[in-house]
Protein backbone atom coordinates (compact mmCIF):
# COMPACT_ATOMS: atom_id res chain seq x y z
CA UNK A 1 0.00 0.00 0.00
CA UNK A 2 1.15 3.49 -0.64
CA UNK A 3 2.23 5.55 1.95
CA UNK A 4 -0.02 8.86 1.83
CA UNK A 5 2.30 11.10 1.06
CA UNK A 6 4.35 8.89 -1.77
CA UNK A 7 4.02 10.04 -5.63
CA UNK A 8 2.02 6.51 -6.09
CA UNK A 9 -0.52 7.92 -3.58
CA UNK A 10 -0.65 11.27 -5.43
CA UNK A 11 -1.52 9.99 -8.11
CA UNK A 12 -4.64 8.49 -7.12
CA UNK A 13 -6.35 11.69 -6.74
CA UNK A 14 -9.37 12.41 -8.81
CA UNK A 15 -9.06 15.65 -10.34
CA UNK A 16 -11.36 17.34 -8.43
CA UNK A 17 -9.50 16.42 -5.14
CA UNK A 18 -6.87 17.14 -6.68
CA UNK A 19 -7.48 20.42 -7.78
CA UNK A 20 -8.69 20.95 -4.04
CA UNK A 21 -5.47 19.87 -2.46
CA UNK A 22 -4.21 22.62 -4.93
CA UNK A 23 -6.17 25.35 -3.55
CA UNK A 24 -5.36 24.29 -0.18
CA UNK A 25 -1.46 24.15 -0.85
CA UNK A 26 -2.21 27.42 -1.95
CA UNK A 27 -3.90 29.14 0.58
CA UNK A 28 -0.76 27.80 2.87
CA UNK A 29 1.47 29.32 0.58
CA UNK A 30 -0.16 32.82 0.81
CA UNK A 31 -0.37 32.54 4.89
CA UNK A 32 3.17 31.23 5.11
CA UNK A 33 4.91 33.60 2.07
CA UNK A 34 2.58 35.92 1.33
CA UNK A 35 0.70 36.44 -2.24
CA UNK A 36 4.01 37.60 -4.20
CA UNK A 37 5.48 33.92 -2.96
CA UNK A 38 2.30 32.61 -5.22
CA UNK A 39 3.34 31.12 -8.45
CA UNK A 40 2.48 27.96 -10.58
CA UNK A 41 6.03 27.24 -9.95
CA UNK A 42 6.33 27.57 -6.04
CA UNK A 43 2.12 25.60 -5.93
CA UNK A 44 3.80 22.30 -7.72
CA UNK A 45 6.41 22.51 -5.85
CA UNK A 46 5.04 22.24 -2.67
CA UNK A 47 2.74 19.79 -3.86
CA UNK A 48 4.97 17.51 -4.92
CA UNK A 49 3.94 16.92 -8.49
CA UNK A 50 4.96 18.36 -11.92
CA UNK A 51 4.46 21.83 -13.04
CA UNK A 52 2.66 20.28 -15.89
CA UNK A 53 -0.35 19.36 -13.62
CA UNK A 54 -0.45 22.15 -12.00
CA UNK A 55 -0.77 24.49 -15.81
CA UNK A 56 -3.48 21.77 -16.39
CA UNK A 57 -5.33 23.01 -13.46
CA UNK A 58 -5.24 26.73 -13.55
CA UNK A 59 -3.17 27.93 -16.84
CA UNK A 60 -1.96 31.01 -15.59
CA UNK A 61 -1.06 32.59 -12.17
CA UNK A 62 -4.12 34.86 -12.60
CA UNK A 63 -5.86 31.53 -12.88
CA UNK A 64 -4.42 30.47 -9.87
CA UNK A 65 -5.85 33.88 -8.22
CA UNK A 66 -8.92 33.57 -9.33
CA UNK A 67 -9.86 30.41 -8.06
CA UNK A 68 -8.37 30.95 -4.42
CA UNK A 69 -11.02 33.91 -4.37
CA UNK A 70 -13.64 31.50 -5.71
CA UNK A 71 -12.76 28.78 -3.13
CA UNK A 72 -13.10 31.63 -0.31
CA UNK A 73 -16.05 33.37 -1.65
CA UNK A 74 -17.84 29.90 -1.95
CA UNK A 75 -16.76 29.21 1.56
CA UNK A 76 -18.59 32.83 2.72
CA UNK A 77 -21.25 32.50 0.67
CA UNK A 78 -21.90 28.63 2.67
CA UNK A 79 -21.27 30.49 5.90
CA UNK A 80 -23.54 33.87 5.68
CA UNK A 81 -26.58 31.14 4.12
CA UNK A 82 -26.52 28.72 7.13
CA UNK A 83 -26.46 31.62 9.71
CA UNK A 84 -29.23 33.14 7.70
CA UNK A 85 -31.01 29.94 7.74
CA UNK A 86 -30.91 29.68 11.45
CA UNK A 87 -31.82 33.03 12.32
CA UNK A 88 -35.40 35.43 12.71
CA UNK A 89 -36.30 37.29 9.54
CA UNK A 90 -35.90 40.45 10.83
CA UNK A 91 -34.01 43.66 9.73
CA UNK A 92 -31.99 43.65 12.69
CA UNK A 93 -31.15 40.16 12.59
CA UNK A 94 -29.95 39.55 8.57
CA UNK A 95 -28.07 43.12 9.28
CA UNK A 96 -26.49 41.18 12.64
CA UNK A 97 -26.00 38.00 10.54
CA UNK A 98 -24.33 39.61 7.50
CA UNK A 99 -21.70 41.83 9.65
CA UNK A 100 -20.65 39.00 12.05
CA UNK A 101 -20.17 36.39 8.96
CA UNK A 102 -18.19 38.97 7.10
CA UNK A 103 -15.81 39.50 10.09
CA UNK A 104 -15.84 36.36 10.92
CA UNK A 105 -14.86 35.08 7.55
CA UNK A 106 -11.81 37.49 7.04
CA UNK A 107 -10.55 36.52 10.29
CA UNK A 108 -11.29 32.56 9.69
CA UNK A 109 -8.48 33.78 6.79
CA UNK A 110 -6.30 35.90 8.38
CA UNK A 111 -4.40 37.94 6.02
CA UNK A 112 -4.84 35.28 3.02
CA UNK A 113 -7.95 37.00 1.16
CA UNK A 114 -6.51 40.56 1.86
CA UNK A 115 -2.99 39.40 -0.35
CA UNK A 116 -5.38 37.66 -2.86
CA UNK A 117 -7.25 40.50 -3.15
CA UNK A 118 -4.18 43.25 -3.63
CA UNK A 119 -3.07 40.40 -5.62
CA UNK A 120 -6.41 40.92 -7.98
CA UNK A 121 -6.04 44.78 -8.00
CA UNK A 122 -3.02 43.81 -10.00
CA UNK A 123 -4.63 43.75 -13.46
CA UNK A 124 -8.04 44.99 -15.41
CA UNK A 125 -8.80 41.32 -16.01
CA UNK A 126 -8.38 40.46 -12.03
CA UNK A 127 -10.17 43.63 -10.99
CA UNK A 128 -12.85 42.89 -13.58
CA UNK A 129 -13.02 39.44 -12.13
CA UNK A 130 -12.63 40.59 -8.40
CA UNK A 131 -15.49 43.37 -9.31
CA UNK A 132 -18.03 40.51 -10.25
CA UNK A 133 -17.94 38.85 -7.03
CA UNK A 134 -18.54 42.02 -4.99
CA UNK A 135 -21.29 42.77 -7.44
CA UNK A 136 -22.58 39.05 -6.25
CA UNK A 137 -22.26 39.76 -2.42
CA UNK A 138 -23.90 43.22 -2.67
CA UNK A 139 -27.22 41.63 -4.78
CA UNK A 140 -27.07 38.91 -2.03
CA UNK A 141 -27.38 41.50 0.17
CA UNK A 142 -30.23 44.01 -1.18
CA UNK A 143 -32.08 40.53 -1.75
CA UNK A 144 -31.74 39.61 2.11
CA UNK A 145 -32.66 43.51 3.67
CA UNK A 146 -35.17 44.85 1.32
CA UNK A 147 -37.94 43.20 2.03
CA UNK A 148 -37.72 44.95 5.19
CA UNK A 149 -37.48 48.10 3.61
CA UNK A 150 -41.46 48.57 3.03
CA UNK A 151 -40.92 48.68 -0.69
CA UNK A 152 -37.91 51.11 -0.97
CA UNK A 153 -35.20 50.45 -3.06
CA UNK A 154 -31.60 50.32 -1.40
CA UNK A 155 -29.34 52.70 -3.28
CA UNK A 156 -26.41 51.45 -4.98
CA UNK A 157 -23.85 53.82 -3.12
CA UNK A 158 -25.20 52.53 0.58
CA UNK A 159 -24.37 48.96 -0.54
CA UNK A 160 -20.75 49.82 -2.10
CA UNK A 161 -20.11 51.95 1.11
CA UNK A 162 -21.24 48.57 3.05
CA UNK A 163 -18.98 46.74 1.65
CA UNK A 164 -15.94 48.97 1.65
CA UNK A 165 -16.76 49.64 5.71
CA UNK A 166 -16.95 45.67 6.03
CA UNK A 167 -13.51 44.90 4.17
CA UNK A 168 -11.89 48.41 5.94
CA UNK A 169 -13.58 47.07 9.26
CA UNK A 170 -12.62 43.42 8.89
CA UNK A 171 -9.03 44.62 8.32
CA UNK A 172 -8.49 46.77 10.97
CA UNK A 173 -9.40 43.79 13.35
CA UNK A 174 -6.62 41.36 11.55
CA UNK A 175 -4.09 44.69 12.36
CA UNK A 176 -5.87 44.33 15.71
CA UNK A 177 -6.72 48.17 15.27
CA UNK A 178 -10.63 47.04 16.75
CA UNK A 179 -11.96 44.91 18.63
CA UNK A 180 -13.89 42.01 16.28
CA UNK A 181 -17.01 42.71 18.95
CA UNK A 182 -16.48 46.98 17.95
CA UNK A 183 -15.99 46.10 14.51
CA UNK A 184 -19.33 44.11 14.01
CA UNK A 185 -21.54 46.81 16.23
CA UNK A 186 -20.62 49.09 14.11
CA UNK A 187 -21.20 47.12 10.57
CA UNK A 188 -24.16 46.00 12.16
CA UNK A 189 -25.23 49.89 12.62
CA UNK A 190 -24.31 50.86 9.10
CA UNK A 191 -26.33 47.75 7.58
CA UNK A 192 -29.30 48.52 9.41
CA UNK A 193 -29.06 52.65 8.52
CA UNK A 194 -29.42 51.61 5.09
CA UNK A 195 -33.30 51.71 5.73
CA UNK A 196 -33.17 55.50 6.10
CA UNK A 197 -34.45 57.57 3.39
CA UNK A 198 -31.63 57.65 0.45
């Protein structure tokens, strides 16, 4: 039998558990290195297998990029819906739910997401791509307060302010600027002002 870590046992991954080992070897890469450590070179590397699987998987180092911020995003997305699930449909409560699972979430990745994300800034393509996904939290959003909102609309500018205060907010607690419990009072308070006139 093949010991686990042995190129025999390698090989026996499908390539969906292989590709994510991948993503996992590189999230370790970011924490341990940082993002400018991150290449298709330095992934296969640490995986022990050839560069060509590796290319096979994500092409390109902005490939690589893009699906570490689709493996996290996914992972958010999972988080903020099973908290939603278990709590009261109230304004008070999604507004509670969304700020605590956004904090929570950039802290479950310490500085990881933060160098992806610079990392993303890098390029029209990644920003473009980067861009999308906020565009997908912030519907996910208006979708989960306005029906609290006695028929208003939410304005785009409150939900891109949101979402900068929750990344600039979420930050300052990995710099251990705030406390996580200050940090989610007050994203908690700017989610629920957004039912204020515009």
């Amino acid at each position: 039998m093949a010991e686990p870590g042995s190129p025999k046992a390698r090989q026996r991954l499908s390539r969906e558990d292989r590709l994510r080992q991948l993503v996992e070897i590189a999230r370790q890469i970011v924490r341990d290195e940082g993002a400018d450590a991150l290449t298709l070179g330095r992934l296969a590397e640490r995986a022990g297998v050839s560069r060509p699987v590796v290319y096979d998987h994500f092409e390109t180092r902005n490939g690589l990029l893009k699906a570490l911020y689709e493996d996290y995003d996914a992972r958010r997305m999972a988080v903020l819906q099973a908290a939603l699930v278990a709590s009261p449909a109230t304004l008070a409560d999604r507004a509670k739910v969304i700020a605590e699972t956004y904090v929570e979430c950039v802290l479950t990745e310490g500085t990881d997401i933060p160098g992806v994300a610079a990392a993303l800034a890098g390029s029209p393509e990644l920003e473009a791509f980067r861009r999308g996904y906020q565009g997908r939290f912030i519907a996910r959003c208006r979708t989960e307060l306005e029906p609290f909102l006695n028929g208003k609309s939410i304005a785009p500018a409150k939900l891109w302010a949101m979402l900068g205060a929750a990344d600039a907010l979420s930050e300052a607690v990995l710099r251990r600027d705030l406390a996580k419990s200050e940090a989610e009072a007050e994203l908690v308070r700017m989610i629920s002002s957004i039912s204020s006139a515009p």
